[in-house]
N, C-alpha and C. Protein backbone atom coordinates (compact mmCIF):
# COMPACT_ATOMS: atom_id res chain seq x y z
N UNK A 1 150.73 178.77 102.96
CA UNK A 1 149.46 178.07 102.86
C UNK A 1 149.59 177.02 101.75
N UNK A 2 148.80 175.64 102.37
CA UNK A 2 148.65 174.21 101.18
C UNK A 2 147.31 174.41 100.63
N UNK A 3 147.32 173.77 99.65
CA UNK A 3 146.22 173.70 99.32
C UNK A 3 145.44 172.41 99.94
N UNK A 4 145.92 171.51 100.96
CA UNK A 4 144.96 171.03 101.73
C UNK A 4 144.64 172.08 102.69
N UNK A 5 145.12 173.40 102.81
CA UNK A 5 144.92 173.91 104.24
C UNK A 5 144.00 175.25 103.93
N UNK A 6 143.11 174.45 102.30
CA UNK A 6 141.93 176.15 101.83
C UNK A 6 140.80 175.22 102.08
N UNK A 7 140.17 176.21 102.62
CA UNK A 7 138.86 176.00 102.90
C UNK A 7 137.75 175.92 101.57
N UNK A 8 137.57 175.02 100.62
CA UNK A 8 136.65 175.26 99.91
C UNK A 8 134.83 175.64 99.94
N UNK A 9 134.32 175.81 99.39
CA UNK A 9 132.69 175.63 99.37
C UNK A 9 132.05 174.48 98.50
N UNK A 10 131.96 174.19 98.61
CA UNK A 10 131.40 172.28 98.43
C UNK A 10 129.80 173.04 97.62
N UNK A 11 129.92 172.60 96.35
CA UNK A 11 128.79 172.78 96.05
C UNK A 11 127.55 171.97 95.88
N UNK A 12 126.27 172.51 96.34
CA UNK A 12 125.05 171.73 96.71
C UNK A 12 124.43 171.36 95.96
N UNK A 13 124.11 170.60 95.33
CA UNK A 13 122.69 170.12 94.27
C UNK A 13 121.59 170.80 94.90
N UNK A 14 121.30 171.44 93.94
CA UNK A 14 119.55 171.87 94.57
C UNK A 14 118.42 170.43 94.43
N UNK A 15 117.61 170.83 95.06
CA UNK A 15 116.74 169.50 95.56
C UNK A 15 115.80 169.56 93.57
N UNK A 16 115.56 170.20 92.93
CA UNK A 16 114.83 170.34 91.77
C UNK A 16 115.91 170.45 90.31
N UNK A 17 117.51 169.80 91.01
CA UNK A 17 117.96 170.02 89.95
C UNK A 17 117.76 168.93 88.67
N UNK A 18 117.08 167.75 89.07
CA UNK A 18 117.22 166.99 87.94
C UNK A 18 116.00 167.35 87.37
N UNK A 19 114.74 167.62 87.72
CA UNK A 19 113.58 168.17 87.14
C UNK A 19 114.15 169.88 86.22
N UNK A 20 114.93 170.45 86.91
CA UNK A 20 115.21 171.70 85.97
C UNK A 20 115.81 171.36 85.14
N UNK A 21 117.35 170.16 85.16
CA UNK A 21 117.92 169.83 84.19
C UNK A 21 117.12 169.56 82.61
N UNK A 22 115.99 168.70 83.27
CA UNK A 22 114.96 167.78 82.07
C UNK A 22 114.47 169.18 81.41
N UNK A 23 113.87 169.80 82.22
CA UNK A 23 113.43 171.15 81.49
C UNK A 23 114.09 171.88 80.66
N UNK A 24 115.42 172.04 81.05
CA UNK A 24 116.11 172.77 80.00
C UNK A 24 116.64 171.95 78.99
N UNK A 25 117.05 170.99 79.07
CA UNK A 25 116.99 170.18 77.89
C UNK A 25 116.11 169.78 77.08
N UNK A 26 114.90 169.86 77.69
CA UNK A 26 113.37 169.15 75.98
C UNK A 26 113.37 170.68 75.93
N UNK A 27 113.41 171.92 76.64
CA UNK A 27 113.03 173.20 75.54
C UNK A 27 114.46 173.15 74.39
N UNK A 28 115.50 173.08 74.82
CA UNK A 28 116.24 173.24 73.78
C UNK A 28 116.24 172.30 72.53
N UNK A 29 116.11 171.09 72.96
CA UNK A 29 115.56 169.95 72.20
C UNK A 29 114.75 170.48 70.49
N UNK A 30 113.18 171.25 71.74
CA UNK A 30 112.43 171.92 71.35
C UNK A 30 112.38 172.52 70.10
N UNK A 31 113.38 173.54 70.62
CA UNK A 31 113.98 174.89 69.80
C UNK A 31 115.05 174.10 68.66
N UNK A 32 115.85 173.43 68.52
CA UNK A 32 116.55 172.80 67.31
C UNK A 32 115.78 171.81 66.68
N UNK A 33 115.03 171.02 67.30
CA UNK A 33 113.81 170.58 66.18
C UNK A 33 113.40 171.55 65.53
N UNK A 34 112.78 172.50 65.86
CA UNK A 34 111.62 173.57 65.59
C UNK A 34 112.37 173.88 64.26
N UNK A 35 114.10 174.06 64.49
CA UNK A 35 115.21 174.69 63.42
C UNK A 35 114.86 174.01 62.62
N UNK A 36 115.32 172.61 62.63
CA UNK A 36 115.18 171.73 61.64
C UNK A 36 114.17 171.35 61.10
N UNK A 37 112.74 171.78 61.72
CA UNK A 37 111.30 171.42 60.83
C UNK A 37 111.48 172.42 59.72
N UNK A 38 112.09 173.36 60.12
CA UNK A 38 111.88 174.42 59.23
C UNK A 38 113.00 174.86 58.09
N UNK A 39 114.19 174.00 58.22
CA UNK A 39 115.03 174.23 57.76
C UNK A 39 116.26 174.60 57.78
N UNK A 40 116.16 175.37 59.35
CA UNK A 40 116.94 176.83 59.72
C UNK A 40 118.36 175.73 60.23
N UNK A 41 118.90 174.48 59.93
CA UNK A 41 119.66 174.14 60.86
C UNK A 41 121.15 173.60 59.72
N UNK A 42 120.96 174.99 58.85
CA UNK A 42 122.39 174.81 57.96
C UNK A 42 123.00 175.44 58.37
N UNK A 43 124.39 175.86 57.91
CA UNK A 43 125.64 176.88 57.96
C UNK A 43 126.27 176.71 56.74
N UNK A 44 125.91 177.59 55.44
CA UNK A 44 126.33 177.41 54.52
C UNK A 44 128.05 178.33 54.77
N UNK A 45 129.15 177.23 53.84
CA UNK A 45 130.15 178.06 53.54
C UNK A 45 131.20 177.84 52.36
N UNK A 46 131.10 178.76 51.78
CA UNK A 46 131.78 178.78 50.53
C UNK A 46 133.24 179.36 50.62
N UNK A 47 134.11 177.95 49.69
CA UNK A 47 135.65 178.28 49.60
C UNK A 47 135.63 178.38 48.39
N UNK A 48 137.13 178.71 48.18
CA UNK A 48 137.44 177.98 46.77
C UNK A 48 138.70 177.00 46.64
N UNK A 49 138.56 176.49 47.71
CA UNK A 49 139.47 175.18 47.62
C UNK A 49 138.65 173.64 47.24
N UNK A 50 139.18 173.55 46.30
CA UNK A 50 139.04 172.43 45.25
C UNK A 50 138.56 170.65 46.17
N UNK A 51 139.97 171.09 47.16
CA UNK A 51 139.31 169.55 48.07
C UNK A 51 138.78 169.63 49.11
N UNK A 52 138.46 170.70 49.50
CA UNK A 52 137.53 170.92 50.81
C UNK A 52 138.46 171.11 51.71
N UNK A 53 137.55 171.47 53.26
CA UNK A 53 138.64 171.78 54.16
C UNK A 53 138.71 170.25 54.80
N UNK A 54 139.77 170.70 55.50
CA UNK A 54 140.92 169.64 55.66
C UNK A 54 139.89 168.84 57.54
N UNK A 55 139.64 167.95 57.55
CA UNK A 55 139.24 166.97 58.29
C UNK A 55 139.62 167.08 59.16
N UNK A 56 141.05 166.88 59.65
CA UNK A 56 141.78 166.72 60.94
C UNK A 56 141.37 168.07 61.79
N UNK A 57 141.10 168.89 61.58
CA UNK A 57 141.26 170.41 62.32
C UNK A 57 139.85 170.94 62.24
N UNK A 58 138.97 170.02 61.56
CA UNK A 58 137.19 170.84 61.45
C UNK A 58 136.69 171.30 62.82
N UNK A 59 137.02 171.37 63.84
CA UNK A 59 136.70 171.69 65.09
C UNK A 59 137.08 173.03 65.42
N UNK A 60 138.14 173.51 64.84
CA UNK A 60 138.96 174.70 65.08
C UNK A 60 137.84 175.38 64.27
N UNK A 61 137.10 175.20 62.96
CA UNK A 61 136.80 176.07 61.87
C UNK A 61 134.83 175.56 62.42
N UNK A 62 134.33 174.61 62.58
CA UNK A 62 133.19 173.85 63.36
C UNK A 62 132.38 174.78 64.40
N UNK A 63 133.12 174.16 65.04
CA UNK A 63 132.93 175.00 66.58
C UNK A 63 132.31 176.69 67.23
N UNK A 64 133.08 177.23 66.57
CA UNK A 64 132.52 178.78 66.60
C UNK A 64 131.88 179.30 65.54
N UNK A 65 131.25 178.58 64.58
CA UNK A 65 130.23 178.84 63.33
C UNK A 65 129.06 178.14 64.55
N UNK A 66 129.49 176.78 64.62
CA UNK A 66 127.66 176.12 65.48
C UNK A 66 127.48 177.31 66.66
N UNK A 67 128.50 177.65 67.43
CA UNK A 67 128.51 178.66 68.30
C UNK A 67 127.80 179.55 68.27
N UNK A 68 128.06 180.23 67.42
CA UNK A 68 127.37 181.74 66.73
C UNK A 68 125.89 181.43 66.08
N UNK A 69 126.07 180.84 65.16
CA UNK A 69 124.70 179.88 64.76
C UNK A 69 123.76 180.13 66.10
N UNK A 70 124.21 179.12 66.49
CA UNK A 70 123.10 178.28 68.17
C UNK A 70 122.70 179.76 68.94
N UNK A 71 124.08 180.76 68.89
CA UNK A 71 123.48 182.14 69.85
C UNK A 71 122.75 183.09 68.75
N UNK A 72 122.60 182.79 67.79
CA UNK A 72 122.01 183.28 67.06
C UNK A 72 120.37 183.24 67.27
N UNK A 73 120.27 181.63 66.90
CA UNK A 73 119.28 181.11 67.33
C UNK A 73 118.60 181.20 68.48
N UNK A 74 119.23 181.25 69.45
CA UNK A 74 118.70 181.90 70.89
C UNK A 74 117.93 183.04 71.23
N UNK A 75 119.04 184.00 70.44
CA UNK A 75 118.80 185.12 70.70
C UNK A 75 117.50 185.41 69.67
N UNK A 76 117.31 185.54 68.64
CA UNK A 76 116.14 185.58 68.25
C UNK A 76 115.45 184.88 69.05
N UNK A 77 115.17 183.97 69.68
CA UNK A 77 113.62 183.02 70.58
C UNK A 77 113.66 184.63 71.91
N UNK A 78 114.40 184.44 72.15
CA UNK A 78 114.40 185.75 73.48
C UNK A 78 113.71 187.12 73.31
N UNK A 79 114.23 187.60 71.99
CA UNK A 79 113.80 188.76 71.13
C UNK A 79 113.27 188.84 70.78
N UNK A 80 112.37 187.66 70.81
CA UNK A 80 110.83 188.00 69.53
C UNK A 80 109.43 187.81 70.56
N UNK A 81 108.68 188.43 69.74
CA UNK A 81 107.54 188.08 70.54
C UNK A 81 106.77 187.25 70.84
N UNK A 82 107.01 186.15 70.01
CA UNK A 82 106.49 184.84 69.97
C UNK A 82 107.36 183.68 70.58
N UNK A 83 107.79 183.96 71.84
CA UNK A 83 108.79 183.40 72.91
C UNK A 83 107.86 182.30 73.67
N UNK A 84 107.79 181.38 72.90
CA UNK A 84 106.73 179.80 73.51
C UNK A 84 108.09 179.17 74.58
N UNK A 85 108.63 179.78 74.53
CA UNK A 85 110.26 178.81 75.74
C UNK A 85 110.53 178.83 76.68
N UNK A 86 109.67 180.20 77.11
CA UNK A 86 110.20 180.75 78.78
C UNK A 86 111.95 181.07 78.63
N UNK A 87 112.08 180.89 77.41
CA UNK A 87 113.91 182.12 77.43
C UNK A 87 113.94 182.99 77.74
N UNK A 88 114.12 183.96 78.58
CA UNK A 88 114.48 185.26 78.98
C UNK A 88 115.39 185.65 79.04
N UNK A 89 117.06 184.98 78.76
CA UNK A 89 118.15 186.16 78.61
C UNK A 89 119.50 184.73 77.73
N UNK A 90 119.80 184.83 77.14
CA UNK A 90 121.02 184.03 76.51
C UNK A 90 122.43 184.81 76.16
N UNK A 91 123.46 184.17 76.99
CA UNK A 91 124.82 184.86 76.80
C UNK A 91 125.83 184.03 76.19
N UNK A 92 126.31 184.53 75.17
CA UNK A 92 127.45 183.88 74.46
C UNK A 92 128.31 184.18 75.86
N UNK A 93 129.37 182.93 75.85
CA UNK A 93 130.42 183.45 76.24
C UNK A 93 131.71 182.73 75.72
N UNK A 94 132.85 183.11 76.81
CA UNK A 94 134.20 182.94 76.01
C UNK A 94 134.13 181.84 75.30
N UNK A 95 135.14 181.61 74.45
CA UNK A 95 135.57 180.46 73.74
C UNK A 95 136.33 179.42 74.60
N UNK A 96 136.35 178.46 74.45
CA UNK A 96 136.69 176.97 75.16
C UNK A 96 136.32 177.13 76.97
N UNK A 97 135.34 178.39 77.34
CA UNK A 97 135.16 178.12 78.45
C UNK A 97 134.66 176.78 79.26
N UNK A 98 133.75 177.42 80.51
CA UNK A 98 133.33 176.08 81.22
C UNK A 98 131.37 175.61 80.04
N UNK A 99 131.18 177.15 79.54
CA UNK A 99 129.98 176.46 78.59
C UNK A 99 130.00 177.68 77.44
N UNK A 100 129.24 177.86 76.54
CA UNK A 100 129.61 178.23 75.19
C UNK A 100 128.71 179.19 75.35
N UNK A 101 127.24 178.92 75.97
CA UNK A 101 126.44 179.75 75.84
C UNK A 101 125.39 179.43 77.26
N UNK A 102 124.93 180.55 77.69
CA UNK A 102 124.09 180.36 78.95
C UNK A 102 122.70 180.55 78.70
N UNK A 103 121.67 179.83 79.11
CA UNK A 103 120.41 180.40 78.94
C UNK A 103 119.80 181.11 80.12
N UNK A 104 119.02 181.26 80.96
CA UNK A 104 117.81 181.68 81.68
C UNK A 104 116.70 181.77 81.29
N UNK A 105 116.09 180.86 81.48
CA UNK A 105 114.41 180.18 81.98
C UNK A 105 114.33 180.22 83.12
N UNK A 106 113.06 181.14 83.04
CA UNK A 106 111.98 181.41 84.45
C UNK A 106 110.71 181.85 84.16
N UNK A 107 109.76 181.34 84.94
CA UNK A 107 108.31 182.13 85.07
C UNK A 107 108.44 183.45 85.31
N UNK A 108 107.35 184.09 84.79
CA UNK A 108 106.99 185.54 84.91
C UNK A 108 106.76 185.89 86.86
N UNK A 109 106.60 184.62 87.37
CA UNK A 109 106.47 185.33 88.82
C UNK A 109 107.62 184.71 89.61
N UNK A 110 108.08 184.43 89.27
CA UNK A 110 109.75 183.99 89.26
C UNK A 110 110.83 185.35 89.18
N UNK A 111 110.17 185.62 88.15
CA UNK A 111 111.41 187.09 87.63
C UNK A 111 110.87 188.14 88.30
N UNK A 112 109.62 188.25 88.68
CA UNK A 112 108.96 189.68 89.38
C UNK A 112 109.76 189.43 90.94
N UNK A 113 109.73 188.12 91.51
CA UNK A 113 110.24 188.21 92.84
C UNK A 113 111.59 188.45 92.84
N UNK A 114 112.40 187.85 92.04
CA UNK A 114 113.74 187.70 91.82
C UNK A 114 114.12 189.20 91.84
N UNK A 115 113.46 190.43 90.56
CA UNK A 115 113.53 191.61 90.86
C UNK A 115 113.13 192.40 92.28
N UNK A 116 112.09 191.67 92.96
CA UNK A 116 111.62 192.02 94.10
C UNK A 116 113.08 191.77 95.30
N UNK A 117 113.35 190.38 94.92
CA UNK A 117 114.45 190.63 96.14
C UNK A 117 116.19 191.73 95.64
N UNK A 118 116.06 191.82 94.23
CA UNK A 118 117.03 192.51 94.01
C UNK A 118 116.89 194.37 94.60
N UNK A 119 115.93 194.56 94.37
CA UNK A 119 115.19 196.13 94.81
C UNK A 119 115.12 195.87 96.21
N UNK A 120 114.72 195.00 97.54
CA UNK A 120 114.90 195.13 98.45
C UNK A 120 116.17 195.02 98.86
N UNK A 121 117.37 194.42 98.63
CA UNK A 121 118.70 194.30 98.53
C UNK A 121 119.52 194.90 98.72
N UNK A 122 118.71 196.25 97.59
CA UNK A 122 119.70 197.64 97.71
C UNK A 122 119.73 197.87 98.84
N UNK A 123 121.07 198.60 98.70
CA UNK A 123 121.55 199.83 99.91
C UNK A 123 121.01 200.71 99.69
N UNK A 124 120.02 201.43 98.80
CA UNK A 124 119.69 202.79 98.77
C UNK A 124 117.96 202.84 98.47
N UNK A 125 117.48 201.07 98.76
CA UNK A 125 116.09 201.49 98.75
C UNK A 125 115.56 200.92 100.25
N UNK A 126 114.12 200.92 100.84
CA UNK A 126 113.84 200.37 101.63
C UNK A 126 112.51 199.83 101.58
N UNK A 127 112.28 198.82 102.56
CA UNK A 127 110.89 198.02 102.18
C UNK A 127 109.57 198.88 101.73
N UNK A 128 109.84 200.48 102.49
CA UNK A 128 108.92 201.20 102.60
C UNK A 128 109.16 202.05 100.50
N UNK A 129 109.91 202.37 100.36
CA UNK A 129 110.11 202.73 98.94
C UNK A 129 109.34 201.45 97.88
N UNK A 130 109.76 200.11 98.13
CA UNK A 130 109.19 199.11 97.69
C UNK A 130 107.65 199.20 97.89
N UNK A 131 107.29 199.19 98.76
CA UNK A 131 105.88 198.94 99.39
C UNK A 131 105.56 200.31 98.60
N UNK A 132 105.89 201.36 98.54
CA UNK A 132 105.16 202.47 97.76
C UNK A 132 104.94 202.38 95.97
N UNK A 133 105.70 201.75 95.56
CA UNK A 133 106.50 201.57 93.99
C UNK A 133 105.00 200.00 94.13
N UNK A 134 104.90 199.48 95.23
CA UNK A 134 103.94 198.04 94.75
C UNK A 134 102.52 198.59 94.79
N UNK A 135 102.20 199.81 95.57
CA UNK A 135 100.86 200.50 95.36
C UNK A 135 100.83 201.21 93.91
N UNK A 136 101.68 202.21 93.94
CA UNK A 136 101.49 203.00 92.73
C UNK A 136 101.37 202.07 91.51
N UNK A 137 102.06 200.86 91.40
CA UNK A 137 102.25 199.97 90.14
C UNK A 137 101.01 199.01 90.37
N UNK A 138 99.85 198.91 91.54
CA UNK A 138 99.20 198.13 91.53
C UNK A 138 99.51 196.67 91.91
N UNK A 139 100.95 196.13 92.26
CA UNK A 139 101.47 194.90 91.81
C UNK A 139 100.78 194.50 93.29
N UNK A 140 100.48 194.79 94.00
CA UNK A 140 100.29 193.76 95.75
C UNK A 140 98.43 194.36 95.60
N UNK A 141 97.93 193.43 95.88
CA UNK A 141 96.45 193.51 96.27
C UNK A 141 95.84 194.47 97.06
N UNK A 142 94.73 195.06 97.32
CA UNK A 142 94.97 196.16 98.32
C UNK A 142 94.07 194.97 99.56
């Protein structure tokens, strides 16, 4: 087998991706202003080298401080109760991957369906288990 002769999957733009794009960018926007009204947007670090660190290589030593920092920062907006962002889950991930850190933003009836289609999904539940779990919990109208 060539690799002209693999079948790829061609990936689709969703029809709302430039409106979601905008969204997730002014909340994060948002959220590092918010840092910086307040202060929160240092990384103090103390050496004891006389001429500082060395310029050419600040990316190597840069990079995974803003990293940690930024998931820092995340993760508190997610964790607290005063979550004005619609953040609901932030994942560090690897180093020099395809992104540093992931968010998820969604509405509250966004995430109830999303769980809704994950629980119908199962192999081990059925619409009728669902439909009982949406009475007892009140969640469907009678």
């Amino acid at each position: 087998m060539t690799y002209n002769e693999l079948i790829f999957k061609i990936p689709q733009e969703s029809k709302t991706y430039r409106e979601d794009s905008a969204f997730v960018v002014n909340r994060i926007i948002s959220i590092l202003d918010t840092r910086k009204n307040i202060g929160d947007n240092k990384i103090i670090l103390n050496t004891n080298l006389k001429l500082g660190l060395p310029l050419e290589n600040i990316n190597k030593i840069a990079g995974p401080m803003i990293e940690a920092w930024a998931f820092e920062v995340f993760s508190g907006i997610r964790d607290g109760s005063d979550n004005n962002y619609s953040l609901i889950n932030v994942e560090a991930q690897e180093r020099l991957g395809m992104a540093d850190i992931t968010f998820q933003y969604r509405t509250t009836w966004e995430m109830c369906q999303l769980l809704d289609q994950k629980f119908l999904s199962s192999s081990r539940r059925t619409f009728e288990d669902f439909y009982r779990e949406a009475v007892k919990h009140k969640w469907i109208k009678n």
